[in-house]
PDB file of N, CA and C in Angstrom:
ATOM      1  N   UNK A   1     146.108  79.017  -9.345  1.00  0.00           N
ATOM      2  CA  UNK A   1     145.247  79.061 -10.509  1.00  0.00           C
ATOM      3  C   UNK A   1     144.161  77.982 -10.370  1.00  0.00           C
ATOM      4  N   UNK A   2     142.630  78.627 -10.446  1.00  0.00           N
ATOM      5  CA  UNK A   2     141.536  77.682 -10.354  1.00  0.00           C
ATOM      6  C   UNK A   2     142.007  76.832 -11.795  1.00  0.00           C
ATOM      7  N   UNK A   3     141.460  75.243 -11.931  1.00  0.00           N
ATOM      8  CA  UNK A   3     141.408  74.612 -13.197  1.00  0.00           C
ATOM      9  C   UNK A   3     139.947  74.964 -14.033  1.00  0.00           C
ATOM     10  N   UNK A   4     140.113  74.677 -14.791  1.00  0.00           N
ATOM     11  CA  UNK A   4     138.738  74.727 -15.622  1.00  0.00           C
ATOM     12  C   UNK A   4     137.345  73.834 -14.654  1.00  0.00           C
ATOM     13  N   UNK A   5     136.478  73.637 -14.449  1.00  0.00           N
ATOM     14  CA  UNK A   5     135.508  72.936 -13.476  1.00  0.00           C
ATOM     15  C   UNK A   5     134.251  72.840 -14.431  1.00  0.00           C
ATOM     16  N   UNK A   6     133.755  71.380 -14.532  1.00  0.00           N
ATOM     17  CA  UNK A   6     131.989  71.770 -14.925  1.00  0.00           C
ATOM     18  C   UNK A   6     131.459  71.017 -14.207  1.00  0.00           C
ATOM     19  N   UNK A   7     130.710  72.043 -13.508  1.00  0.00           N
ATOM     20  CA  UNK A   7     130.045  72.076 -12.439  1.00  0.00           C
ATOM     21  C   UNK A   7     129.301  71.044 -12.593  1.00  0.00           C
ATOM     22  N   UNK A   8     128.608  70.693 -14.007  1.00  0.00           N
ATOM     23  CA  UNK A   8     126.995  69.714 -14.356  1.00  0.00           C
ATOM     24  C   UNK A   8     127.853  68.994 -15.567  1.00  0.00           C
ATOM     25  N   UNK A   9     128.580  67.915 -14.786  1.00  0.00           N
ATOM     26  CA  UNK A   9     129.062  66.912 -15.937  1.00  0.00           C
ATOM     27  C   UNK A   9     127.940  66.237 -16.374  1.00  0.00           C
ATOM     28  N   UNK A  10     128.210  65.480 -17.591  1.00  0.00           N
ATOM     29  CA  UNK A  10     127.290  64.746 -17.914  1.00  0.00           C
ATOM     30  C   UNK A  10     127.550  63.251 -17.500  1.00  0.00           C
ATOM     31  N   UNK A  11     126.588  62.643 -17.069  1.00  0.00           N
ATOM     32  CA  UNK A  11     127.170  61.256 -16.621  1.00  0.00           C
ATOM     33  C   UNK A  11     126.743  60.109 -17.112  1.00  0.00           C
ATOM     34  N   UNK A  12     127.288  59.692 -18.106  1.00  0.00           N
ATOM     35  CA  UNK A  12     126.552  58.646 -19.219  1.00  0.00           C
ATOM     36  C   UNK A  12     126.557  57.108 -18.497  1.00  0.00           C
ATOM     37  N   UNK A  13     127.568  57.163 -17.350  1.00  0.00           N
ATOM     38  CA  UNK A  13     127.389  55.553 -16.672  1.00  0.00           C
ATOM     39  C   UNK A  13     127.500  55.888 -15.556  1.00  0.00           C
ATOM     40  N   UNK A  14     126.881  54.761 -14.593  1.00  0.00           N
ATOM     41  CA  UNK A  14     127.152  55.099 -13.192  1.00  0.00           C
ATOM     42  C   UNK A  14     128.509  54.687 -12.790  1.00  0.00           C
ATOM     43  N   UNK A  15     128.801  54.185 -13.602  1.00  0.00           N
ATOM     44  CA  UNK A  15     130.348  53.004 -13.057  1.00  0.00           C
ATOM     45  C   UNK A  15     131.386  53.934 -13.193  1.00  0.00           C
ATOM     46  N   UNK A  16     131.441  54.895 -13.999  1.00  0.00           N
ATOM     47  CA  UNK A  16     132.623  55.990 -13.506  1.00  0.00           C
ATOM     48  C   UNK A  16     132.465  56.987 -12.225  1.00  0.00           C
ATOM     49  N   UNK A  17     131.283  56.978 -11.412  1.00  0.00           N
ATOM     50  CA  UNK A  17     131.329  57.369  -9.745  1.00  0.00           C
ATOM     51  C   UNK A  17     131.851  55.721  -8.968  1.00  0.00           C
ATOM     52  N   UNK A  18     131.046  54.956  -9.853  1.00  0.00           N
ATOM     53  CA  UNK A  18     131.039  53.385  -8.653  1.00  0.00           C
ATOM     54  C   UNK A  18     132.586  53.245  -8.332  1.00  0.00           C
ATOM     55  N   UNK A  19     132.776  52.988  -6.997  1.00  0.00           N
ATOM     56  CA  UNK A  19     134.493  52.698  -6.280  1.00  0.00           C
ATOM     57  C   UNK A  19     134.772  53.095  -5.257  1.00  0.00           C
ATOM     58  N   UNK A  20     135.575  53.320  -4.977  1.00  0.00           N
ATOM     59  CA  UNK A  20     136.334  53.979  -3.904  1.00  0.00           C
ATOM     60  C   UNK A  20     136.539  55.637  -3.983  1.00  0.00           C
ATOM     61  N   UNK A  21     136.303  55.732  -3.264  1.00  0.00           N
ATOM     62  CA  UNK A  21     136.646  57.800  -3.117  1.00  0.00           C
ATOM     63  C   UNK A  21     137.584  58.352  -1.245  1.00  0.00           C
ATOM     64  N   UNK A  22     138.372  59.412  -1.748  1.00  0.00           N
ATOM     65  CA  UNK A  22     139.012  59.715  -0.640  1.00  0.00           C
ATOM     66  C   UNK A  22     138.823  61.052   0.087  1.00  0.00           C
ATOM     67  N   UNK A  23     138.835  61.291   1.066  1.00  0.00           N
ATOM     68  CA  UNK A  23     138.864  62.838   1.425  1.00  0.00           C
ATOM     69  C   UNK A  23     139.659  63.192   2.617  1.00  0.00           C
ATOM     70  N   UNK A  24     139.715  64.580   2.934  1.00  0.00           N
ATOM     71  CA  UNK A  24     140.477  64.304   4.674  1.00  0.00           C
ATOM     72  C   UNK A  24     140.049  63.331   5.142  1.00  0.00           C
ATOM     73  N   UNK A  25     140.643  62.569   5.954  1.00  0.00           N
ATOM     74  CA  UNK A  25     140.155  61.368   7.434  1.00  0.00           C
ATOM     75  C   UNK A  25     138.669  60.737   6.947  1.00  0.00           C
ATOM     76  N   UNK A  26     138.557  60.611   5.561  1.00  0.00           N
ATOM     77  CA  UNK A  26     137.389  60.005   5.315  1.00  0.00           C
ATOM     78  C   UNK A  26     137.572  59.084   4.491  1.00  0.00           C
ATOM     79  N   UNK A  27     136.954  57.585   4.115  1.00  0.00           N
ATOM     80  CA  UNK A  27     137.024  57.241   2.391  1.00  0.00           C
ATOM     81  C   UNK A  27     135.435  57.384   2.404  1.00  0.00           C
ATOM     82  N   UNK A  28     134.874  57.067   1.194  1.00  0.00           N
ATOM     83  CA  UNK A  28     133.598  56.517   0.853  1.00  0.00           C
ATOM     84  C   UNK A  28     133.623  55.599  -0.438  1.00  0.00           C
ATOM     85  N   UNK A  29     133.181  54.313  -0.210  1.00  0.00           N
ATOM     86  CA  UNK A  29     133.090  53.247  -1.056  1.00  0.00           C
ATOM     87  C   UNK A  29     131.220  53.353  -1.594  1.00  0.00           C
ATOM     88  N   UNK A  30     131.284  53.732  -2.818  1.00  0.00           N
ATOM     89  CA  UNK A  30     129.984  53.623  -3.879  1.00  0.00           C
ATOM     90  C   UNK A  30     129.964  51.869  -4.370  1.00  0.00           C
ATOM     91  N   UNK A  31     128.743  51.356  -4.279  1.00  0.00           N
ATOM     92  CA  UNK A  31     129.090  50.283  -5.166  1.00  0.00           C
ATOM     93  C   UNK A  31     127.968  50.179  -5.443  1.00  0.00           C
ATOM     94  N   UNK A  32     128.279  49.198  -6.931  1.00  0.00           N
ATOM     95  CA  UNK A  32     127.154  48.773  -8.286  1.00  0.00           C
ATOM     96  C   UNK A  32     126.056  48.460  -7.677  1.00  0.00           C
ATOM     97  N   UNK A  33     125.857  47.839  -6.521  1.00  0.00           N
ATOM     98  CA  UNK A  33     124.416  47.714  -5.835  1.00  0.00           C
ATOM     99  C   UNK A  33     123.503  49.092  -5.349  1.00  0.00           C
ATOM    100  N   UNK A  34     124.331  50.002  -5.355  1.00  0.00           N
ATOM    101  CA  UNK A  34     123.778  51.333  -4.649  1.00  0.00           C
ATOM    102  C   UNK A  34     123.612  51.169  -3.177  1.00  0.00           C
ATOM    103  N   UNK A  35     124.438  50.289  -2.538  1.00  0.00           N
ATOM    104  CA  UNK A  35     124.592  50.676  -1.450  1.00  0.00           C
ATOM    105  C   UNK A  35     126.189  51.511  -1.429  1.00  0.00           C
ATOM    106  N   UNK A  36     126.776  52.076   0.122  1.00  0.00           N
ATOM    107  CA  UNK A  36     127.672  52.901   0.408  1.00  0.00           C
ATOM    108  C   UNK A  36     128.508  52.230   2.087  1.00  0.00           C
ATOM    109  N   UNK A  37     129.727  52.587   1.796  1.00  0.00           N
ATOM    110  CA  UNK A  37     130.248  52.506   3.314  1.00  0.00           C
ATOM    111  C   UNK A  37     131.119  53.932   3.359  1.00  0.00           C
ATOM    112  N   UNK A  38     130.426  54.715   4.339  1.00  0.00           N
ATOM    113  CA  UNK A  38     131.497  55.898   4.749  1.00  0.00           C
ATOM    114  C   UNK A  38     131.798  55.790   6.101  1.00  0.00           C
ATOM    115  N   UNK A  39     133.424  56.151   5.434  1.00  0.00           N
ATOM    116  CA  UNK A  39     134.487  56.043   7.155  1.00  0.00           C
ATOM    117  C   UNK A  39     135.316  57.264   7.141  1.00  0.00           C
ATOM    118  N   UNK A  40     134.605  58.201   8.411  1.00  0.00           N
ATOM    119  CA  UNK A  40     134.635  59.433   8.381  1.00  0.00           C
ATOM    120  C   UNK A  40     135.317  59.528  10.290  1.00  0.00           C
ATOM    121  N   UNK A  41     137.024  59.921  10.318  1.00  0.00           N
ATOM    122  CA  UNK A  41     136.862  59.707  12.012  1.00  0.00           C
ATOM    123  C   UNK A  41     137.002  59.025  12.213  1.00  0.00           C
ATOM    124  N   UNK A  42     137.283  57.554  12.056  1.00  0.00           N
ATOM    125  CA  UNK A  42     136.966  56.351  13.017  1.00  0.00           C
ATOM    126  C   UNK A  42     135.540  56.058  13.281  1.00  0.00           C
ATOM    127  N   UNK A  43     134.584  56.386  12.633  1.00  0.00           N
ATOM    128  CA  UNK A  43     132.833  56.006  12.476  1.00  0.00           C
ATOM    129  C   UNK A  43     132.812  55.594  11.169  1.00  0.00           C
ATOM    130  N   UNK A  44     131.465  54.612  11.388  1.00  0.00           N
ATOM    131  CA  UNK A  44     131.131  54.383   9.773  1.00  0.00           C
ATOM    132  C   UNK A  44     129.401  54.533  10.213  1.00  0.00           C
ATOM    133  N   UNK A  45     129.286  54.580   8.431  1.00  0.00           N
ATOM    134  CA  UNK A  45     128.216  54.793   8.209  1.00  0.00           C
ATOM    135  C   UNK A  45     127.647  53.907   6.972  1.00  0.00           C
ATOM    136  N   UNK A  46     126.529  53.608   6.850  1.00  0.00           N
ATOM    137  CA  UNK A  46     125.911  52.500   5.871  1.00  0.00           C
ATOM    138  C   UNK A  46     124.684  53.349   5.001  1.00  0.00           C
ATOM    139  N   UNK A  47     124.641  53.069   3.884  1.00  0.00           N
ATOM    140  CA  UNK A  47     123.331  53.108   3.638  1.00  0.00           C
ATOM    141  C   UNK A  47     123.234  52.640   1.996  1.00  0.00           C
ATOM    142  N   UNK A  48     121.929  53.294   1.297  1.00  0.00           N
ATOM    143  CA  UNK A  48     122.079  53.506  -0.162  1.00  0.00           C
ATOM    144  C   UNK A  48     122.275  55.002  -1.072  1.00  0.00           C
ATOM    145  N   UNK A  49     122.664  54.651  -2.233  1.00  0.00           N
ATOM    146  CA  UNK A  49     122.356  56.457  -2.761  1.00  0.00           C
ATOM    147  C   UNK A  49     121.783  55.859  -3.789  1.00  0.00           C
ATOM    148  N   UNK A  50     122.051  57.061  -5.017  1.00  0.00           N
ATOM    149  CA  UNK A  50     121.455  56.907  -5.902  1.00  0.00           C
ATOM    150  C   UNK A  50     122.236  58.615  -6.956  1.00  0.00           C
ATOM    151  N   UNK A  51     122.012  58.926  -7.790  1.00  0.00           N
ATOM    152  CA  UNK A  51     122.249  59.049  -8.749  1.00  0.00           C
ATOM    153  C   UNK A  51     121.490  59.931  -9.551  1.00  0.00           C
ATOM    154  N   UNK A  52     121.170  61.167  -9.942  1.00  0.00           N
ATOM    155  CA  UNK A  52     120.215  62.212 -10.541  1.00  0.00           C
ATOM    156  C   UNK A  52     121.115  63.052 -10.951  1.00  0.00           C
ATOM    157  N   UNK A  53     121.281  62.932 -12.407  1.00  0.00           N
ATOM    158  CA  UNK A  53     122.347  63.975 -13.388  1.00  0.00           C
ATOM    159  C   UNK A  53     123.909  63.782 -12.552  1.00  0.00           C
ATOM    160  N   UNK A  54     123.886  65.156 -12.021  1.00  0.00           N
ATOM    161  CA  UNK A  54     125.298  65.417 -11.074  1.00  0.00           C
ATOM    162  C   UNK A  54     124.568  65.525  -9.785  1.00  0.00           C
ATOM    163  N   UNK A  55     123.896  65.028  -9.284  1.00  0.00           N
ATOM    164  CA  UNK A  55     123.176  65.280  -7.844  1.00  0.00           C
ATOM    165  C   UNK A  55     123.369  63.476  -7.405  1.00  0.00           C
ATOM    166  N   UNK A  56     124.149  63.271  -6.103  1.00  0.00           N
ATOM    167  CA  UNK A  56     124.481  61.670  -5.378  1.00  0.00           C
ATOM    168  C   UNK A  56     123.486  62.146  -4.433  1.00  0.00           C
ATOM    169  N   UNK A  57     122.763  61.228  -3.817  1.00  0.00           N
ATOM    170  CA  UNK A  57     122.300  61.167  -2.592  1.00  0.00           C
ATOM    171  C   UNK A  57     122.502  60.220  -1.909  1.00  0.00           C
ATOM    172  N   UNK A  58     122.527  60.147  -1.007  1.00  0.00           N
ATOM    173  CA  UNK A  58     122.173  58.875   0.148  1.00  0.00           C
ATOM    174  C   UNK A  58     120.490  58.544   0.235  1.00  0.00           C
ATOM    175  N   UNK A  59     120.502  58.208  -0.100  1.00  0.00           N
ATOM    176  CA  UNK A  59     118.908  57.858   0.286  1.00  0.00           C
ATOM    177  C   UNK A  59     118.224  57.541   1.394  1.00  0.00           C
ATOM    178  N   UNK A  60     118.844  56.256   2.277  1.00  0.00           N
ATOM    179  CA  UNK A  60     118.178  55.814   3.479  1.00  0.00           C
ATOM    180  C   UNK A  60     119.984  55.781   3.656  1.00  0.00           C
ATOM    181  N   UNK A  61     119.926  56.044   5.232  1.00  0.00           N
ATOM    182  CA  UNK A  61     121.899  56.432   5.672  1.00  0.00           C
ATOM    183  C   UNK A  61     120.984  56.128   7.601  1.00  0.00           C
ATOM    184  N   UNK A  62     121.579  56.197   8.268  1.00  0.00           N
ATOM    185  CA  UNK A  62     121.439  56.635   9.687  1.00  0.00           C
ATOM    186  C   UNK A  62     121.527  58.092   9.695  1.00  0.00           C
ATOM    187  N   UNK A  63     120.528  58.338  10.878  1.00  0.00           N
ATOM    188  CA  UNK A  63     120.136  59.518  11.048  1.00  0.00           C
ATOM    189  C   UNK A  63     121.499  60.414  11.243  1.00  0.00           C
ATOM    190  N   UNK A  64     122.609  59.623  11.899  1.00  0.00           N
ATOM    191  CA  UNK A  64     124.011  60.336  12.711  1.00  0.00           C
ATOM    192  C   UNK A  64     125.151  60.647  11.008  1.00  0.00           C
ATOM    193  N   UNK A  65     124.715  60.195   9.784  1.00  0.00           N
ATOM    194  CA  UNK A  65     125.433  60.206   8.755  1.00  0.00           C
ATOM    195  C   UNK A  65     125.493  61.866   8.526  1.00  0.00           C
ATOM    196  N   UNK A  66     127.036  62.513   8.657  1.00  0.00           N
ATOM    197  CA  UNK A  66     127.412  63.954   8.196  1.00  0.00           C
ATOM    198  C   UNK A  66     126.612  63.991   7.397  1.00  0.00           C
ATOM    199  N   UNK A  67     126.584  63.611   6.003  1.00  0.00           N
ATOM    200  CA  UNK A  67     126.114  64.519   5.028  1.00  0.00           C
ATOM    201  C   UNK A  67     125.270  63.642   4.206  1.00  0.00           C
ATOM    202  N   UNK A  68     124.023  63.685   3.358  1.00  0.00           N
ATOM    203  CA  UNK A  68     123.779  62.637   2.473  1.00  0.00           C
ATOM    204  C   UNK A  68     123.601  63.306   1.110  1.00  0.00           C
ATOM    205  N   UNK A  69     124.385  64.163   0.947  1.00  0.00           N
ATOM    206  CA  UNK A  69     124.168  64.686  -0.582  1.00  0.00           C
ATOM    207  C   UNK A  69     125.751  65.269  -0.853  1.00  0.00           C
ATOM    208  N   UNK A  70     125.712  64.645  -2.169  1.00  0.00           N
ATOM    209  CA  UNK A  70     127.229  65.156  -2.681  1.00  0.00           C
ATOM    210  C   UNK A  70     127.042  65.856  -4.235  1.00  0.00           C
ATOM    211  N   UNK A  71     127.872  66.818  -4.957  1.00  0.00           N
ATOM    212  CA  UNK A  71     127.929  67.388  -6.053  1.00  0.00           C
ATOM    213  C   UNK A  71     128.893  66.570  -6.697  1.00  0.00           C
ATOM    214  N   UNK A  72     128.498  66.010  -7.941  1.00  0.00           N
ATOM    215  CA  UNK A  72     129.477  65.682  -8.724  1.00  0.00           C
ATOM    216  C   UNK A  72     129.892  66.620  -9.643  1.00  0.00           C
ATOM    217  N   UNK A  73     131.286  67.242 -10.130  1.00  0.00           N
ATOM    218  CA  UNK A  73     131.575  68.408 -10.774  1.00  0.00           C
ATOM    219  C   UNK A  73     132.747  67.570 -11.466  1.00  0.00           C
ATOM    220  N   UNK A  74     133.701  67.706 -12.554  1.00  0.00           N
ATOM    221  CA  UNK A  74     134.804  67.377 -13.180  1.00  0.00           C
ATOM    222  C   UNK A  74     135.502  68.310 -13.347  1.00  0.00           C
ATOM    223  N   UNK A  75     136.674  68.076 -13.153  1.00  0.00           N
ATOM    224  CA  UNK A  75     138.255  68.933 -13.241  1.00  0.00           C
ATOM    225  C   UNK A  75     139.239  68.394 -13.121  1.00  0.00           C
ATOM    226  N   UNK A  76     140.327  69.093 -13.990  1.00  0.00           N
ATOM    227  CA  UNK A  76     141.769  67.976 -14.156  1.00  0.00           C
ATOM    228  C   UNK A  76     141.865  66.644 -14.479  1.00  0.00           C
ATOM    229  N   UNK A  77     140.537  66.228 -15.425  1.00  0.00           N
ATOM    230  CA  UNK A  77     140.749  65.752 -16.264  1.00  0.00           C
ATOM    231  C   UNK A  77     139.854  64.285 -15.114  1.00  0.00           C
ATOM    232  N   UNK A  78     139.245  64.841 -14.068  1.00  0.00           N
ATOM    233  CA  UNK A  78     138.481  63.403 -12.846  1.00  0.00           C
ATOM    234  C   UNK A  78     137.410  64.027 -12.593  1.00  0.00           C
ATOM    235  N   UNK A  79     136.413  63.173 -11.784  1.00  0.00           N
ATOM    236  CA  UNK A  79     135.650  63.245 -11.212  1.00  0.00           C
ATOM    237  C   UNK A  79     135.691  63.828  -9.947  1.00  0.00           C
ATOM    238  N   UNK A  80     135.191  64.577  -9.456  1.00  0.00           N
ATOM    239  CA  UNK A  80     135.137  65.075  -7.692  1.00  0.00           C
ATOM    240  C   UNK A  80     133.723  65.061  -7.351  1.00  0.00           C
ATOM    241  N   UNK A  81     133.018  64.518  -6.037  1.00  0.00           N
ATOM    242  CA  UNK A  81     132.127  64.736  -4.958  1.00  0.00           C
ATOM    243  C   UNK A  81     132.138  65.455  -4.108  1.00  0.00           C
ATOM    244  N   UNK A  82     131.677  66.864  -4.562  1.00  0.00           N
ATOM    245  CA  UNK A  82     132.084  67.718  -3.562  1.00  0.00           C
ATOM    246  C   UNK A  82     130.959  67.791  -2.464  1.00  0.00           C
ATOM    247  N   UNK A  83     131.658  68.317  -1.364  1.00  0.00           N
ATOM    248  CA  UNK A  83     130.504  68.445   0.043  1.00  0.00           C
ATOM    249  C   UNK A  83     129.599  69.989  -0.205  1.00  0.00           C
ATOM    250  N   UNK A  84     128.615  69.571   1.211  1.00  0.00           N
ATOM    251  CA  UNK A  84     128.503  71.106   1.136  1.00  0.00           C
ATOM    252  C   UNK A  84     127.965  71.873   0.469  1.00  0.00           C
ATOM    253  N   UNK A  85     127.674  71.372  -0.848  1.00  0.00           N
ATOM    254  CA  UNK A  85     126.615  72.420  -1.732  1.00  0.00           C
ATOM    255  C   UNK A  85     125.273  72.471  -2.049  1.00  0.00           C
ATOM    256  N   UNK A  86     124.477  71.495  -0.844  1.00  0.00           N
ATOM    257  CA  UNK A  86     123.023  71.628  -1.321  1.00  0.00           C
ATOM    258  C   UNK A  86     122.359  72.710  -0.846  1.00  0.00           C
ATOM    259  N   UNK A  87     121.580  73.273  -2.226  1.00  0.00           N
ATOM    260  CA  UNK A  87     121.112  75.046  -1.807  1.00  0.00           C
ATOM    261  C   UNK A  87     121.927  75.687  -1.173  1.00  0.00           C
ATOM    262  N   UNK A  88     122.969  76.224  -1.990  1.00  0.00           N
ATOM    263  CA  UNK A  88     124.268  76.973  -1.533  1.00  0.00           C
ATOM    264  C   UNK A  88     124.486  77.169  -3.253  1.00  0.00           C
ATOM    265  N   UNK A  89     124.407  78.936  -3.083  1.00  0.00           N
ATOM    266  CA  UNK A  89     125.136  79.476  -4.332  1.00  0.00           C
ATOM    267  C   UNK A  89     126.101  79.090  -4.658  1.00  0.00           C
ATOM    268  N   UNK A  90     126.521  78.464  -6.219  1.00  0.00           N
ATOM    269  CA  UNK A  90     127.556  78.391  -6.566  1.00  0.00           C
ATOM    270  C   UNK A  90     128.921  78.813  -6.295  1.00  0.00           C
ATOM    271  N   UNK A  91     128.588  80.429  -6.095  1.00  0.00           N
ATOM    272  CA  UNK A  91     129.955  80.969  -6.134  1.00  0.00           C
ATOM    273  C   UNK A  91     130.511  81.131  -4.803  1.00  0.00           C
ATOM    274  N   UNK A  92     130.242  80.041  -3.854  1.00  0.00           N
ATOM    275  CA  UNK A  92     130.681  79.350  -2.598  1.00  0.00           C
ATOM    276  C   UNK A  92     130.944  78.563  -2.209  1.00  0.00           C
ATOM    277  N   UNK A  93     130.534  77.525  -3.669  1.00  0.00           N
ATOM    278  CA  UNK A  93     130.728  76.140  -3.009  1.00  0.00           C
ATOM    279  C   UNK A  93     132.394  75.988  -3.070  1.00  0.00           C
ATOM    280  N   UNK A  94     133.091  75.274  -2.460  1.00  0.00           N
ATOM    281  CA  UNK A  94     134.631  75.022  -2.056  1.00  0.00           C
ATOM    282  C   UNK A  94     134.928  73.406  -3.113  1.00  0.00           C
ATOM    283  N   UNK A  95     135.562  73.801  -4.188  1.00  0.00           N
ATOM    284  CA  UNK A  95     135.462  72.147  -4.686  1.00  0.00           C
ATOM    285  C   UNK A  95     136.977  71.745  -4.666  1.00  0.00           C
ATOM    286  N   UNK A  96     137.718  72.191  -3.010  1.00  0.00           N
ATOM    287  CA  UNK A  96     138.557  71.751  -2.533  1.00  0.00           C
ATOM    288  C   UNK A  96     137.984  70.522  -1.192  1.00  0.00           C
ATOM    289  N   UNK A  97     136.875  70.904  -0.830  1.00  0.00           N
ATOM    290  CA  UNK A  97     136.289  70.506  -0.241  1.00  0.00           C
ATOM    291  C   UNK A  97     135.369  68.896  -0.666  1.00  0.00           C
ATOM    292  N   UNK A  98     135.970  68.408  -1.657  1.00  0.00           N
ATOM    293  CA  UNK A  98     135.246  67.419  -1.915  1.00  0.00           C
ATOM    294  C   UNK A  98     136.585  66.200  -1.761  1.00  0.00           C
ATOM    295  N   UNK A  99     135.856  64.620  -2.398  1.00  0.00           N
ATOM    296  CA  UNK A  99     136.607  63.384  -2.427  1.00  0.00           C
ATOM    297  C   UNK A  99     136.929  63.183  -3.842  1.00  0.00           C
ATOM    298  N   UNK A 100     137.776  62.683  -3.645  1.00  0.00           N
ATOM    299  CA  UNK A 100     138.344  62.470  -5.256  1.00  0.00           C
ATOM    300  C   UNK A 100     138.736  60.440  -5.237  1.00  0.00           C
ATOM    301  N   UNK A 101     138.941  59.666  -6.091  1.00  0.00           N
ATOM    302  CA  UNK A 101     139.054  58.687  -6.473  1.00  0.00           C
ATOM    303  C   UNK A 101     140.548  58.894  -6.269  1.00  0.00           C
ATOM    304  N   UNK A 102     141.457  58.035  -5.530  1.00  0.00           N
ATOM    305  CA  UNK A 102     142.689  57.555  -5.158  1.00  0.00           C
ATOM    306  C   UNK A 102     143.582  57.046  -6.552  1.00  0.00           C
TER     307      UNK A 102
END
């Protein structure tokens, strides 16, 4: 059974994304400065994001960084960053496929 999902939470502070997040063989650490550390594999990656409604970006990352855009969506009662969905119909995106807060 899918849970209930909204897709376009509303996000009244940044400090409920800011922390730690987990995924397969990955974490990603957000912090209050808007910079990022992702450890994806045994690689890391550095940069900044930033923050637009439910849209994360990376902003400036290394060119070799997987991905620099994440979906923020809510379900089961948390936050998720899901991968994978920029310009990609909804009814594809995988929001098994995202990081969740530990």
């Amino acid at each position: 059974m899918t849970p209930n999902i909204e897709w376009n939470p509303l996000i009244k502070d940044e400090t409920l994304i800011v922390g730690n997040w987990t995924g397969l063989n990955e974490t990603l650490e957000l912090k209050a400065d808007h910079t990022f550390i992702l450890k994806l594999d045994n690689q890391e990656y550095t940069g900044g994001w930033s923050l637009d409604d439910w849209n994360l970006k990376f902003d400036y990352h290394s060119p070799s960084t997987p991905y620099y855009y994440l979906r923020v969506i809510y379900h089961s009662n948390k936050y998720h960053l899901v991968k994978d969905t920029l310009d990609k119909d909804p009814d594809v995106w995988n929001y098994k496929n995202a990081l969740h807060k530990p």
